[in-house]
C-alpha atoms as a PDB file:
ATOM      1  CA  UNK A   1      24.181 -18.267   0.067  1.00  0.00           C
ATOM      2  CA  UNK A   2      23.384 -14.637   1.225  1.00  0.00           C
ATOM      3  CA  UNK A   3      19.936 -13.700   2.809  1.00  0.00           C
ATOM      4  CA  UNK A   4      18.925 -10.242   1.413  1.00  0.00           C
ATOM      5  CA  UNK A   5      16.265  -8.154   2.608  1.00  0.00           C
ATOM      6  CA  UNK A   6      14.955  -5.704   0.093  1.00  0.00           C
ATOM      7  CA  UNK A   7      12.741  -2.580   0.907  1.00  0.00           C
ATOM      8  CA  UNK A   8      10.831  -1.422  -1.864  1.00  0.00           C
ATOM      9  CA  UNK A   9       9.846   2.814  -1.082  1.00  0.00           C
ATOM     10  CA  UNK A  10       6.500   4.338  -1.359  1.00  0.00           C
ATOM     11  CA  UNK A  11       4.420   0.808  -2.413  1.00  0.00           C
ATOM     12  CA  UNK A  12       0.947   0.493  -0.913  1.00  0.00           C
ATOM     13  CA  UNK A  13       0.359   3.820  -0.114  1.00  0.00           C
ATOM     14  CA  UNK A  14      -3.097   4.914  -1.366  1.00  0.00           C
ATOM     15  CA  UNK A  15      -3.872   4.323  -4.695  1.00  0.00           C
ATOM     16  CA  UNK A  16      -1.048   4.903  -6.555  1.00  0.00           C
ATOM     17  CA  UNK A  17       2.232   2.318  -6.916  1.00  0.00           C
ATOM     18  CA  UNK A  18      -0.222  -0.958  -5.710  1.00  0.00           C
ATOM     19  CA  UNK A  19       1.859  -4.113  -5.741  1.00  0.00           C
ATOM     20  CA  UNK A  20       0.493  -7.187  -4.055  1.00  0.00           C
ATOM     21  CA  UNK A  21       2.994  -8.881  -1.814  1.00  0.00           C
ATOM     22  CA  UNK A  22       2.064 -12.436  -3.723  1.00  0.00           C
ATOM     23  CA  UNK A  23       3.263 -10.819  -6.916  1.00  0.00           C
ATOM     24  CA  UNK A  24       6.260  -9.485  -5.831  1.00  0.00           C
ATOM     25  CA  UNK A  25       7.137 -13.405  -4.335  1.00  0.00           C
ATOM     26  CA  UNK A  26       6.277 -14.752  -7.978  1.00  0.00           C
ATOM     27  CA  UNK A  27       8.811 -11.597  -9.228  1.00  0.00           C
ATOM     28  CA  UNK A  28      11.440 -12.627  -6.433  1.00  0.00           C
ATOM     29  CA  UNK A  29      10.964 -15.948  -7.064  1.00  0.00           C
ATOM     30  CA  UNK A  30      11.204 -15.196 -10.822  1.00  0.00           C
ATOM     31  CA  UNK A  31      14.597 -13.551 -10.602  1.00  0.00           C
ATOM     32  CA  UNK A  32      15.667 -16.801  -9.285  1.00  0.00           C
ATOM     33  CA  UNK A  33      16.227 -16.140  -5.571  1.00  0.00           C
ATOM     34  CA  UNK A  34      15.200 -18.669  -3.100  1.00  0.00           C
ATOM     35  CA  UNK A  35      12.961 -18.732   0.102  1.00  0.00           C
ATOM     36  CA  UNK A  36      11.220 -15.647  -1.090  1.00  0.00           C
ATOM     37  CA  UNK A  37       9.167 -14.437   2.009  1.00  0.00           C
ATOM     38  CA  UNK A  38       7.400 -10.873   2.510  1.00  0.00           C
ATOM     39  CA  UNK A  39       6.408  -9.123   5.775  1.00  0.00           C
ATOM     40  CA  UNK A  40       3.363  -6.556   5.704  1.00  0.00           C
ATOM     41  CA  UNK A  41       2.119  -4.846   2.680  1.00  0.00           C
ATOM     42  CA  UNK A  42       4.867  -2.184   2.580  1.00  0.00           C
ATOM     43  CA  UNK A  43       7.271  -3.809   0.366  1.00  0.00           C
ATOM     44  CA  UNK A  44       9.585  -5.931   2.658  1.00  0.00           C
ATOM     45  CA  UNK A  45      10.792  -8.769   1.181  1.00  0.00           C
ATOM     46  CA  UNK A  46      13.571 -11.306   2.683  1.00  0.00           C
ATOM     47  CA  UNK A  47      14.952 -14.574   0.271  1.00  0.00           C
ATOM     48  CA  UNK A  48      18.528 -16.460  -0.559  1.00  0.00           C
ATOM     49  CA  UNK A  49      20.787 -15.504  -3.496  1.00  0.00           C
ATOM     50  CA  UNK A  50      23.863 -16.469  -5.328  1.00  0.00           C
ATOM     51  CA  UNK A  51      24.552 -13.210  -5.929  1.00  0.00           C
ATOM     52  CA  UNK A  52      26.893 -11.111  -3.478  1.00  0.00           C
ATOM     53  CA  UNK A  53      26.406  -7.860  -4.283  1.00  0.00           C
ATOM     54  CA  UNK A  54      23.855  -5.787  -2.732  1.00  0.00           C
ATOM     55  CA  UNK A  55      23.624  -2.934  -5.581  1.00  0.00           C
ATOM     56  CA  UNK A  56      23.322  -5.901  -8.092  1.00  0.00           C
ATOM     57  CA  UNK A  57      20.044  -7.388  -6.428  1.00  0.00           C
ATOM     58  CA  UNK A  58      18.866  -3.689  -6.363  1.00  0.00           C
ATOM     59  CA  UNK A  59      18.885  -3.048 -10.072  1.00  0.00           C
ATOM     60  CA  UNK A  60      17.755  -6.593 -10.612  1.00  0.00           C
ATOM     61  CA  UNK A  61      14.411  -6.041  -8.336  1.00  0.00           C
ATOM     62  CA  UNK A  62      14.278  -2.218 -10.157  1.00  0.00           C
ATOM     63  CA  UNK A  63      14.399  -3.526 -13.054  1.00  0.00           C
ATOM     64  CA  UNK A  64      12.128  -6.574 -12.705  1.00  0.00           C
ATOM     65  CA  UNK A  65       9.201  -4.857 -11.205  1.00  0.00           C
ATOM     66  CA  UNK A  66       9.378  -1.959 -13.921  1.00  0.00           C
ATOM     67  CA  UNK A  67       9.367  -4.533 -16.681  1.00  0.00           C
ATOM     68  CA  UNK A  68       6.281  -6.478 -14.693  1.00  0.00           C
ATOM     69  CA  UNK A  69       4.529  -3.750 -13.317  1.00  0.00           C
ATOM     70  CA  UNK A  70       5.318  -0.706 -15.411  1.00  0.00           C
ATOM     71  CA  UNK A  71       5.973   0.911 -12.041  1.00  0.00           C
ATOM     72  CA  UNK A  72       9.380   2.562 -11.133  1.00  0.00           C
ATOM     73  CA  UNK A  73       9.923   1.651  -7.486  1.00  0.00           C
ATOM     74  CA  UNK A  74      13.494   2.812  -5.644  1.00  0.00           C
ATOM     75  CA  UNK A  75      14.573  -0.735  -3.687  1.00  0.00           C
ATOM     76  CA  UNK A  76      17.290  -0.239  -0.862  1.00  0.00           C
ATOM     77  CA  UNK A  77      18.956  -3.635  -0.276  1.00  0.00           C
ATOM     78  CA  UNK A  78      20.658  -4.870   3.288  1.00  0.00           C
ATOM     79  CA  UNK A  79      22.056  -8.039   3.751  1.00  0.00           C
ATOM     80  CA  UNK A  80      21.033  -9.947   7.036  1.00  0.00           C
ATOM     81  CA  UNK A  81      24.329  -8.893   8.648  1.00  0.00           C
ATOM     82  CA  UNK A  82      23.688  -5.344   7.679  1.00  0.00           C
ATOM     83  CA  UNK A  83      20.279  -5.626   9.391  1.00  0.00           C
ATOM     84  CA  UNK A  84      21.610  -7.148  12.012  1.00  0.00           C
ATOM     85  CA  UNK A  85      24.327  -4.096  12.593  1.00  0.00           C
ATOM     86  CA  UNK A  86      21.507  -2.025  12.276  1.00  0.00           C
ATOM     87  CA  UNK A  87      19.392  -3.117  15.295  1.00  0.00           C
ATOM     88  CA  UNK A  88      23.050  -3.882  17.361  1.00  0.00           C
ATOM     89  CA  UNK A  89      23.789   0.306  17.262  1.00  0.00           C
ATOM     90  CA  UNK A  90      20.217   1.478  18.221  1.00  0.00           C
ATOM     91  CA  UNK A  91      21.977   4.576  18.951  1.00  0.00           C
ATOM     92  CA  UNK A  92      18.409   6.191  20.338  1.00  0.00           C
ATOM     93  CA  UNK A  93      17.090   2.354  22.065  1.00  0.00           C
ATOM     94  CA  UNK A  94      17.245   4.257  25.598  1.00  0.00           C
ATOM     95  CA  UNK A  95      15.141   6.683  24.667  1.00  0.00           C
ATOM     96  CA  UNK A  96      13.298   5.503  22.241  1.00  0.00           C
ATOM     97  CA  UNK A  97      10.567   3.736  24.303  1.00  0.00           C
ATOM     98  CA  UNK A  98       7.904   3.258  21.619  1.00  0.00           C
ATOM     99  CA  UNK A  99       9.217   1.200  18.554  1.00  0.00           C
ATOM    100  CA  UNK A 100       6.125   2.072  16.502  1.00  0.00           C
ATOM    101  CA  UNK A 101       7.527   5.593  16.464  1.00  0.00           C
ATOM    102  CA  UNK A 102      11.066   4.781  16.445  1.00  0.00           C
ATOM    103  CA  UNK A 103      11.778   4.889  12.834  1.00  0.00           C
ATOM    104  CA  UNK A 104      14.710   3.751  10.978  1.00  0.00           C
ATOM    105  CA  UNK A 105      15.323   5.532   7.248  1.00  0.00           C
ATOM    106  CA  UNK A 106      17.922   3.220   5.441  1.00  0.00           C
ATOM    107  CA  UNK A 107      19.781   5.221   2.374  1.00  0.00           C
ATOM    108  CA  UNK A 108      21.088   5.082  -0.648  1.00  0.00           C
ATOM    109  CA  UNK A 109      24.434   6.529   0.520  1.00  0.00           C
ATOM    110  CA  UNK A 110      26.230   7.463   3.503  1.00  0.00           C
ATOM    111  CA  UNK A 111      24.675  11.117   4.880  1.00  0.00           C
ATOM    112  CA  UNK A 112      27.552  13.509   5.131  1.00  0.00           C
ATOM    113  CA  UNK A 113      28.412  15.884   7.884  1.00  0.00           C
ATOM    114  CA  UNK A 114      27.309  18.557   5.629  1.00  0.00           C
ATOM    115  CA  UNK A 115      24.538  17.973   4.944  1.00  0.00           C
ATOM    116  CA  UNK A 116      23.174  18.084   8.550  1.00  0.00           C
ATOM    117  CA  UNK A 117      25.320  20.671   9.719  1.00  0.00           C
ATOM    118  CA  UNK A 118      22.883  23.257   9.601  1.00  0.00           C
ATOM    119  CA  UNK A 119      20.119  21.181  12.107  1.00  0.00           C
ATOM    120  CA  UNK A 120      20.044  22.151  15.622  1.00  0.00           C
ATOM    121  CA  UNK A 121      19.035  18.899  17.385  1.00  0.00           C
ATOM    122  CA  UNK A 122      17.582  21.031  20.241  1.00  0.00           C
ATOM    123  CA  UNK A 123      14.948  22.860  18.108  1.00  0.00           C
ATOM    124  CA  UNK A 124      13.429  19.613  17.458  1.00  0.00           C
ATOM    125  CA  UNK A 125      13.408  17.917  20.991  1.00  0.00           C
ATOM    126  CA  UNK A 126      11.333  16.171  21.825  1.00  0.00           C
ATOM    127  CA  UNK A 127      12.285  14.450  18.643  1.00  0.00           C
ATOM    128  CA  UNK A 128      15.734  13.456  18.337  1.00  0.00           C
ATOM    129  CA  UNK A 129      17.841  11.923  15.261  1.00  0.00           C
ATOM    130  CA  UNK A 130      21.480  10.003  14.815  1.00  0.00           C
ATOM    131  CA  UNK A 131      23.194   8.948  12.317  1.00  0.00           C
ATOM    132  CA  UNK A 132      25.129   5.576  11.744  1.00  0.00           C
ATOM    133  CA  UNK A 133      26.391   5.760   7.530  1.00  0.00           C
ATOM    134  CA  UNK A 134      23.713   4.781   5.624  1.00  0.00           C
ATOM    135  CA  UNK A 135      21.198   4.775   8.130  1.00  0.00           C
ATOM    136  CA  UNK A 136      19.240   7.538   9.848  1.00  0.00           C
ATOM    137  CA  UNK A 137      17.397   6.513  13.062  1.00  0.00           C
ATOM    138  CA  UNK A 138      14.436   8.724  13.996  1.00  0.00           C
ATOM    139  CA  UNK A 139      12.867   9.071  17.662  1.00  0.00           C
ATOM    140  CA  UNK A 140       9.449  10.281  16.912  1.00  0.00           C
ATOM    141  CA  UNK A 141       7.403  10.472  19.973  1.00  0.00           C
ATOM    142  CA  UNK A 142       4.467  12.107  18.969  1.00  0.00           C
ATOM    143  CA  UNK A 143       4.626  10.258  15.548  1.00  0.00           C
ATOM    144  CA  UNK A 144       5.714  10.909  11.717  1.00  0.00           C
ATOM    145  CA  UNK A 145       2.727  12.735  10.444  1.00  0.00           C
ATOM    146  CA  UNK A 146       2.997  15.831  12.277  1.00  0.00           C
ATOM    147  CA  UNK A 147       7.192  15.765  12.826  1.00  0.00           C
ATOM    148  CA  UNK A 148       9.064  18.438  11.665  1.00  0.00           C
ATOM    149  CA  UNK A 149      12.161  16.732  11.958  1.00  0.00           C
ATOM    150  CA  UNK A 150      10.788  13.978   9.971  1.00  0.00           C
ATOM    151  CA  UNK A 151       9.472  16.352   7.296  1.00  0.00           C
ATOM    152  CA  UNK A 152      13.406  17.877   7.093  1.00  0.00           C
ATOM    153  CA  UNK A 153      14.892  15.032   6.621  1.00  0.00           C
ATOM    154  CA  UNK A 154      14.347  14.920   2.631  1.00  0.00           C
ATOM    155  CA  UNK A 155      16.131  12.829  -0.099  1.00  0.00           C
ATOM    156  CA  UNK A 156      17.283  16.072  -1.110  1.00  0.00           C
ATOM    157  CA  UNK A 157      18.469  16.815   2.118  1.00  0.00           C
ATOM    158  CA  UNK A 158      19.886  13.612   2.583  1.00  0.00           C
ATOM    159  CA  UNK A 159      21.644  13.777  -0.740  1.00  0.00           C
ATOM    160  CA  UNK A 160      19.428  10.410  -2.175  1.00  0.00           C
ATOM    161  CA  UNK A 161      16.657   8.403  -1.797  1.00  0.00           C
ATOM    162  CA  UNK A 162      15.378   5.987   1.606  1.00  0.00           C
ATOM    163  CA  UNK A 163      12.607   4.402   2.851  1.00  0.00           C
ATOM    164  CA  UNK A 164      11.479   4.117   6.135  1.00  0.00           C
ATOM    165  CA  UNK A 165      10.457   1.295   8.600  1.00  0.00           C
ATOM    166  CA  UNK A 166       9.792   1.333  12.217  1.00  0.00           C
ATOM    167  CA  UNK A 167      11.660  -0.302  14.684  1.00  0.00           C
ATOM    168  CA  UNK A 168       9.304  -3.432  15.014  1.00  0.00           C
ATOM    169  CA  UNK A 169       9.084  -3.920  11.126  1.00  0.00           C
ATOM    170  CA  UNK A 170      12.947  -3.639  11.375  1.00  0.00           C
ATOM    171  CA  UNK A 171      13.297  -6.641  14.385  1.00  0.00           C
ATOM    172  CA  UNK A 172      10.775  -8.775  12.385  1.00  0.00           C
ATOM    173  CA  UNK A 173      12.412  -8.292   9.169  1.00  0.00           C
ATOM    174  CA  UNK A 174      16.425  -9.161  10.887  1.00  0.00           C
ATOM    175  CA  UNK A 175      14.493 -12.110  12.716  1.00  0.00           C
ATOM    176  CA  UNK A 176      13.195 -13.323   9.134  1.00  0.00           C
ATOM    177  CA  UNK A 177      16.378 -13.196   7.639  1.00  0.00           C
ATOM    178  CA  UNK A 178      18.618 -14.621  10.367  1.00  0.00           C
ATOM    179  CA  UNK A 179      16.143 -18.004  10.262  1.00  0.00           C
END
């Protein structure tokens, strides 16, 4: 049975789209997945399914909390493997020498070429950027609030919609789901 990991964008922050972590377990374990655990308040979740298809456990947790909650909440989906493939590249790990600042965004879709071609790397050193498909890894050293590179690096930009984690949240959440 496949070990998901689903990362549910812009929860928790503030006062607005508020979703206790026990209630989405009861919705997880409502939906019929096994094992349901969570990890912080930021909308991590790891559990079992029959189901083997990513995008299907996405709409399932979309639609589940909407019909709950009333709240429409983007979930990106990786499979343990995919998480694990994730921390393997850690195309920025030499560098990178803070993983509170290292930030991972995982994506809807692939980024194209395109879309990035007009971003001089240089002009945002220290911070630095690569990309690996669906995922966009982030060297903040100074942190996200103030980065300008962070701040460019829009859903429109992108060409869809991702959530961010940190590098820790990232090995915790792989380390949950390989167990």
């Amino acid at each position: 049975m496949p070990t998901y990991v689903a990362l549910l964008r812009g929860i928790n922050l503030g006062a607005r789209n508020r979703l206790a972590m026990a209630d989405l377990r009861t919705l997880l374990d409502d939906l019929g997945y096994d094992d349901v655990r969570t990890h912080l308040q930021s909308g991590n979740a790891v559990f079992a399914t029959t189901t083997r298809s990513a995008a299907a456990v996405e709409k399932a947790v979309e639609a589940a909390i909407e019909k709950t909650t009333g709240l429409r909440i983007r979930v990106l989906v990786r499979s343990a493997a995919q998480l694990a493939k994730v921390l393997a590249a850690d195309p920025l790990g030499g560098r990178a020498t803070d993983h509170s600042r290292y930030m991972v965004v995982f994506l809807e879709k692939p980024v194209t070429k395109k879309a990035l071609a007009d971003v001089d790397p240089d002009s945002y050193l220290p911070e630095e950027f690569a990309v690996d498909g669906k995922h966009l890894y982030l060297w903040l050293p100074d942190g996200s609030h103030a980065s300008k590179l962070a701040r460019l690096m829009s859903e429109k930009k992108l060409g869809g919609a991702g959530t961010m984690r940190n590098w820790r949240t990232v090995g915790k959440l792989a380390e949950m789901s390989s167990a």
